[in-house]
N, C-alpha and C. Protein backbone atom coordinates (compact mmCIF):
# COMPACT_ATOMS: atom_id res chain seq x y z
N UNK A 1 24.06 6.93 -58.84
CA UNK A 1 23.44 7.07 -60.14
C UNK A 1 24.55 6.99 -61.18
N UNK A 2 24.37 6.33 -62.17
CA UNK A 2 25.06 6.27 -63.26
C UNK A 2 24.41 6.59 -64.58
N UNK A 3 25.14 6.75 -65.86
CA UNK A 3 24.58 7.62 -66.76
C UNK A 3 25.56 6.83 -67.72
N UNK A 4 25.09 6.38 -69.20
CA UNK A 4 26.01 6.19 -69.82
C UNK A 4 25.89 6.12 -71.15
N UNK A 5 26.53 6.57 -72.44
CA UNK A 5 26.31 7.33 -73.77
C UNK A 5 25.25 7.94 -73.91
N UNK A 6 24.92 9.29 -73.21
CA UNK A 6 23.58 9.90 -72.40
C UNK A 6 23.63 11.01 -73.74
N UNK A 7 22.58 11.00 -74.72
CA UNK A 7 22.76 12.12 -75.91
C UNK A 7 21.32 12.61 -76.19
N UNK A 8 21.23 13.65 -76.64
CA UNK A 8 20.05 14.27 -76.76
C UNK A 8 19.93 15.47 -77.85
N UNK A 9 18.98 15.13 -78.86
CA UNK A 9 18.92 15.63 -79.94
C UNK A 9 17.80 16.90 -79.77
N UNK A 10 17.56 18.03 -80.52
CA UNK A 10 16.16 19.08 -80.89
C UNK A 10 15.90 19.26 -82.51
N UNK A 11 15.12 19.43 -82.56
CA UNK A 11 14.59 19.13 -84.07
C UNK A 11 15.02 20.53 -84.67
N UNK A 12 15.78 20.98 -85.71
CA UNK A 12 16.03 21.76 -86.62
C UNK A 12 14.82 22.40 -87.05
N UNK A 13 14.32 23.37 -87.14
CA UNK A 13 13.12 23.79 -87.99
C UNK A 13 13.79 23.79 -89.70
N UNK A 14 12.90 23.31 -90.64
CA UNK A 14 13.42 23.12 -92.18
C UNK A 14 13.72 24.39 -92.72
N UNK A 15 14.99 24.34 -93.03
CA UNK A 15 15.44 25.73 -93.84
C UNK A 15 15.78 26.43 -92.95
N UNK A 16 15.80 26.37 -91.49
CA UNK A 16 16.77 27.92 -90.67
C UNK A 16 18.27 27.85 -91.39
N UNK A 17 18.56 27.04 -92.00
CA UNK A 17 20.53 26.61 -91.70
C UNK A 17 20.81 27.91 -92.21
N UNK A 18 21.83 29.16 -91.72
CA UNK A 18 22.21 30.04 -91.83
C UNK A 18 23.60 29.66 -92.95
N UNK A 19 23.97 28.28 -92.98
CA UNK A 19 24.67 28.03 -94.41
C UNK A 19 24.10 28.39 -95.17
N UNK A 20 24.81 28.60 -96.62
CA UNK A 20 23.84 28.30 -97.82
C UNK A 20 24.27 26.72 -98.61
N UNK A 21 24.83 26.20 -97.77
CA UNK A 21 24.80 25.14 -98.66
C UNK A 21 24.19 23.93 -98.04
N UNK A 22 24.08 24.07 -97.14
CA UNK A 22 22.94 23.14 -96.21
C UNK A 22 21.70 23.44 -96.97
N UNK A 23 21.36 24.89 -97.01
CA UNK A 23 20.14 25.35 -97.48
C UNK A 23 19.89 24.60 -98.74
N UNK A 24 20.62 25.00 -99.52
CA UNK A 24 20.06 24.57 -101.00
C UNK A 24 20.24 22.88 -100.80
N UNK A 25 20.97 22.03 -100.35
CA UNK A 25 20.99 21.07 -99.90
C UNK A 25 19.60 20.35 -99.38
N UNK A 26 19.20 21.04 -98.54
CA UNK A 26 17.67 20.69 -97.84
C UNK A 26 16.71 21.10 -98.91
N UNK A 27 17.06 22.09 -99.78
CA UNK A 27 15.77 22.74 -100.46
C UNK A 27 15.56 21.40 -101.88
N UNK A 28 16.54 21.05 -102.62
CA UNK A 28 16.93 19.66 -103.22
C UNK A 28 16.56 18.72 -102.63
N UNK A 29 16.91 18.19 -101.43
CA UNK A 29 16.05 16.76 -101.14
C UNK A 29 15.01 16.76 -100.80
N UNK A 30 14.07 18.08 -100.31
CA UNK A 30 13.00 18.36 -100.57
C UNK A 30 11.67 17.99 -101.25
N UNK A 31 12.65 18.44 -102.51
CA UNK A 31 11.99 18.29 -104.15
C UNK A 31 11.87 17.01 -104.59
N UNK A 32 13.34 16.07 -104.13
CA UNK A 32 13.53 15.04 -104.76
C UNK A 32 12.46 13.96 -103.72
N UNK A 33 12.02 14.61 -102.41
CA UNK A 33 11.29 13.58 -101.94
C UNK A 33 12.37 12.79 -100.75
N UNK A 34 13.43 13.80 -100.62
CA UNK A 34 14.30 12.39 -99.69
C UNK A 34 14.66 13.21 -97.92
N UNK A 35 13.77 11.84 -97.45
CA UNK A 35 14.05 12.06 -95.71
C UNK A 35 15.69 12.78 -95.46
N UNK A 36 15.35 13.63 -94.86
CA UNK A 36 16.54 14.21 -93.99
C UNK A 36 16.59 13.89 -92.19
N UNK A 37 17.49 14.22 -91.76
CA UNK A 37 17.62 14.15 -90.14
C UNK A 37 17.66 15.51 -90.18
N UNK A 38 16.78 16.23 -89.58
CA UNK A 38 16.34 17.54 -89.46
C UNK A 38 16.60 17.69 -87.86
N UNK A 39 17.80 16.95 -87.15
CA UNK A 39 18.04 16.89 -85.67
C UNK A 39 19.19 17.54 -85.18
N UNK A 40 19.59 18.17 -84.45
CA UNK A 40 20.91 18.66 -83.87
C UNK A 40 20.88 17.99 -82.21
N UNK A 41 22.19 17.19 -82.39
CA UNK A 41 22.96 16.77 -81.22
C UNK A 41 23.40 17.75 -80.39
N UNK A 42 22.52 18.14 -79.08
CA UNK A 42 22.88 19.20 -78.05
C UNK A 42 24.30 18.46 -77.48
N UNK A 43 23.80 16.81 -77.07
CA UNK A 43 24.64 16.30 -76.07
C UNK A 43 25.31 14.89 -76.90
N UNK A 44 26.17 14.38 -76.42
CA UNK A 44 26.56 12.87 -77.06
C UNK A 44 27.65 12.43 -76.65
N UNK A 45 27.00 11.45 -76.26
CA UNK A 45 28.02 10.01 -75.29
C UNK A 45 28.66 10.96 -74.03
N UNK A 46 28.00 11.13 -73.51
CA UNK A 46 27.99 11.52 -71.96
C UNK A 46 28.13 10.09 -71.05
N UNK A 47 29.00 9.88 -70.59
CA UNK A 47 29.00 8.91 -69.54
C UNK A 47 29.64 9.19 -67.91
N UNK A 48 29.05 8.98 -66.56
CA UNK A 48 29.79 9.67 -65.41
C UNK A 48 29.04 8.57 -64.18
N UNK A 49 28.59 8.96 -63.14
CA UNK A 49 28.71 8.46 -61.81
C UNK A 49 28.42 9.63 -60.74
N UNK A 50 27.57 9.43 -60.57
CA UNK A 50 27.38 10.59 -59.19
C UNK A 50 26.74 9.52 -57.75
N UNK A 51 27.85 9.45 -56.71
CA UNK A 51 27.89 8.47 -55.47
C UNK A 51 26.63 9.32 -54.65
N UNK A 52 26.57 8.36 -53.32
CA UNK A 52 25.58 9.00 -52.35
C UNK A 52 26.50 10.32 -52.03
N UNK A 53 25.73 11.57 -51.40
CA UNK A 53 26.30 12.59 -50.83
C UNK A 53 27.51 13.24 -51.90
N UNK A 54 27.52 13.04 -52.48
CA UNK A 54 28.81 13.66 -53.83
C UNK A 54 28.03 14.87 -53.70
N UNK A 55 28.56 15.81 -54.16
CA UNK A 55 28.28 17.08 -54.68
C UNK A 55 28.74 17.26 -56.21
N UNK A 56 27.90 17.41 -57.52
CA UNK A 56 28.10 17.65 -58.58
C UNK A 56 28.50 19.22 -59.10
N UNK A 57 29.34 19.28 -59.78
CA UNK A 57 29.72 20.38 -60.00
C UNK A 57 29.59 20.67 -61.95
N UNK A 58 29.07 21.09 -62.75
CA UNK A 58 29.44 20.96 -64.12
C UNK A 58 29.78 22.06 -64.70
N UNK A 59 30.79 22.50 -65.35
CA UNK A 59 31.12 23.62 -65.89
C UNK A 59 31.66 23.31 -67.30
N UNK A 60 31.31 24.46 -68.16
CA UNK A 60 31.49 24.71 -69.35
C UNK A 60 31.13 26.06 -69.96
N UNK A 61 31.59 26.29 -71.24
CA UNK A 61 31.00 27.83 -71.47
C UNK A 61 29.31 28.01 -71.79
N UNK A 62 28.99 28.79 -72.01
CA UNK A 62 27.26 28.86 -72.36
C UNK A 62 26.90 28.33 -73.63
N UNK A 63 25.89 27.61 -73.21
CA UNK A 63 25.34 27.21 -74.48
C UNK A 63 25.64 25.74 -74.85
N UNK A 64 26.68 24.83 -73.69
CA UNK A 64 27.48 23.74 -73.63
C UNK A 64 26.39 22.12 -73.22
N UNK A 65 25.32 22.52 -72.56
CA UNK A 65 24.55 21.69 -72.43
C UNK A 65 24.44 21.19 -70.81
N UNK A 66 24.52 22.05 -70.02
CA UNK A 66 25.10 22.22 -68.51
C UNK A 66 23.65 21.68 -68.34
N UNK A 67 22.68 22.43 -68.32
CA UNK A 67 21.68 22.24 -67.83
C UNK A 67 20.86 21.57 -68.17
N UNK A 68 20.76 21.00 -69.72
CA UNK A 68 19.99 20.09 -70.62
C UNK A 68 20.52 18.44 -69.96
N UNK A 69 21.84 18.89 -69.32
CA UNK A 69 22.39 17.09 -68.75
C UNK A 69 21.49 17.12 -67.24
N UNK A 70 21.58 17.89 -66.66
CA UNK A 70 21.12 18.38 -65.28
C UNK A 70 19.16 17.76 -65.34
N UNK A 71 18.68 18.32 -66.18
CA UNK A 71 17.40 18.07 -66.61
C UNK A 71 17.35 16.57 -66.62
N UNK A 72 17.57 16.39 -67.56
CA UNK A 72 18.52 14.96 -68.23
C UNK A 72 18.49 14.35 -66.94
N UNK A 73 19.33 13.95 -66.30
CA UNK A 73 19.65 13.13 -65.05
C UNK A 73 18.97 13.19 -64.10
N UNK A 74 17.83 14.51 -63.85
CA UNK A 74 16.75 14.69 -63.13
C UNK A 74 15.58 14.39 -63.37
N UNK A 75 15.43 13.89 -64.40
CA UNK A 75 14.39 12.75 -64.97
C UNK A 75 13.32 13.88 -65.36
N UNK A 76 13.54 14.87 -65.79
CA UNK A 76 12.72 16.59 -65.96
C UNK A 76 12.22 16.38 -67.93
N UNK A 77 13.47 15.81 -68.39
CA UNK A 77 14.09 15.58 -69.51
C UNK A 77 13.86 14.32 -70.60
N UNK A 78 12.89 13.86 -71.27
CA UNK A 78 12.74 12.66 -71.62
C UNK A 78 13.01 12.77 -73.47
N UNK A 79 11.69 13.35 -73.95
CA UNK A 79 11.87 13.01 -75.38
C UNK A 79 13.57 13.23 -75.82
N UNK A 80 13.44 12.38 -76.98
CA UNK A 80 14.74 12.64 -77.93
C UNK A 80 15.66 12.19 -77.01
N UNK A 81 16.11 11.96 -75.87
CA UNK A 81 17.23 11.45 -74.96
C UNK A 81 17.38 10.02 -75.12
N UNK A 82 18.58 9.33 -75.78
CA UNK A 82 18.94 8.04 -75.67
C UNK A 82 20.47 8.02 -74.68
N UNK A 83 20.94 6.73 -74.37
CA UNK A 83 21.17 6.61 -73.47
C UNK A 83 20.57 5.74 -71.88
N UNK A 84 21.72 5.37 -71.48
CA UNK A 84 21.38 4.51 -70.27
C UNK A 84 21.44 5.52 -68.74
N UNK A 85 20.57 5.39 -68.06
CA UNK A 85 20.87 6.08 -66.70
C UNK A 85 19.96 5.16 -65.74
N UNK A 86 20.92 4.94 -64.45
CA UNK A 86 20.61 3.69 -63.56
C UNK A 86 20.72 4.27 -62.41
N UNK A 87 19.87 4.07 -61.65
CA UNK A 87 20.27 4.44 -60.25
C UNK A 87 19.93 3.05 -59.39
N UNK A 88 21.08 2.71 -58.51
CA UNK A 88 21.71 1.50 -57.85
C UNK A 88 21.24 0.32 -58.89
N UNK A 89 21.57 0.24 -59.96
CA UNK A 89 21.84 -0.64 -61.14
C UNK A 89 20.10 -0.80 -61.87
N UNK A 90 19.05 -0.24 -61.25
CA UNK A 90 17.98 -0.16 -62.03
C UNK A 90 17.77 0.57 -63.10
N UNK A 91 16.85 0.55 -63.84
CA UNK A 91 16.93 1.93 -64.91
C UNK A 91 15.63 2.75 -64.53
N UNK A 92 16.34 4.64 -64.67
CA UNK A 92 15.48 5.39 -64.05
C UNK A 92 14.38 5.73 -64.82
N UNK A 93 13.16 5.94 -63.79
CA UNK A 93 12.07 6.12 -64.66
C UNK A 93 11.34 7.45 -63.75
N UNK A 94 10.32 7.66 -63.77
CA UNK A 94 9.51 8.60 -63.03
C UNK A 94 8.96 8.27 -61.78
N UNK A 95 8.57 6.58 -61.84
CA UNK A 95 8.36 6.14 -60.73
C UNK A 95 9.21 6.29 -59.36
N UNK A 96 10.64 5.73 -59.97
CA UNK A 96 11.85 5.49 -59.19
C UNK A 96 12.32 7.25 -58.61
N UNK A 97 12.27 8.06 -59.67
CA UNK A 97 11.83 9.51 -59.50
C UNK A 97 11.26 9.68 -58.67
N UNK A 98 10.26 9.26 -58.16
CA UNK A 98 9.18 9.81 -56.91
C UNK A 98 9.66 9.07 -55.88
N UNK A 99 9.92 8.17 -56.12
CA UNK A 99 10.24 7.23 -54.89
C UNK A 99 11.47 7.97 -53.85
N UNK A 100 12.85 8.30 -54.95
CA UNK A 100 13.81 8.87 -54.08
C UNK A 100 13.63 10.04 -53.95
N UNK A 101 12.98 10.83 -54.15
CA UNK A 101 12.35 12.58 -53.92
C UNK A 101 11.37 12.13 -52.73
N UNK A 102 10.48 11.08 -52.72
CA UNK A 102 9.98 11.06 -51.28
C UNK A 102 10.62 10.90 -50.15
N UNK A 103 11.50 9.93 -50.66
CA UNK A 103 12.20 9.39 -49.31
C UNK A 103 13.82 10.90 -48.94
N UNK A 104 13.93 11.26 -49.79
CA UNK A 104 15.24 12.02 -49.38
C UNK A 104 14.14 13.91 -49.27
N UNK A 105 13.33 13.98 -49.11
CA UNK A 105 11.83 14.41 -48.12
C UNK A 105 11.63 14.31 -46.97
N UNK A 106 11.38 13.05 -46.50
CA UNK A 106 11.39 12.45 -45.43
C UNK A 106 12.78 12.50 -44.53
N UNK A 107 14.00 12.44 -45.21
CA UNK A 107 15.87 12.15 -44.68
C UNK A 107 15.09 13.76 -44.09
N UNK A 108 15.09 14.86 -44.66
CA UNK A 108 15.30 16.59 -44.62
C UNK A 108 14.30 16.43 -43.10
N UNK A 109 13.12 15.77 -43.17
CA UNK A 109 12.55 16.55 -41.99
C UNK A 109 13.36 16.23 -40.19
């Protein structure tokens, strides 16, 4: 499986920003009528490789996006995720999802 500029955004609710100058910032384009990106980048440009039988390991401190990539690459994970992820040079989908969860099912019994 491969993965490559793998990023993933969550939508800001309008007005949390604990700045105040974001705040009044947002509260102004507001008024004036002008689109904002109301998005925060959890993840961005993630690129890696995980072979047959590898064991993945990911570490970082909390809150780093450990498990949002994990999701992510487990096909658990869709909206807001851009980025390429291929497994043996196809691109993954839900289908391809079921397919290797059946068959590595079948490897276990």
């Amino acid at each position: 499986m491969q993965f490559a500029d793998v990023e993933f955004k969550v939508k800001v609710p309008q007005g949390s920003s604990s700045n105040p100058v974001k705040a009044v910032v947002s509260k102004v384009a507001s008024q004036l009528n002008i689109e904002q990106d109301n998005y925060k980048k959890i993840l961005k440009g993630i690129t890696g490789s995980i072979g047959p039988g590898e064991i993945l390991a990911l570490m970082g401190p909390s809150g780093s996006g450990k498990t949002t990539l994990l999701k992510i690459i487990g096909g658990r994970l869709h909206e807001n995720v851009t980025g390429t992820i291929t497994c043996n040079d196809i691109p993954y989908n839900p289908a391809l999802k079921r397919r290797y969860t059946l068959l590595n099912r079948l490897k276990q019994d």
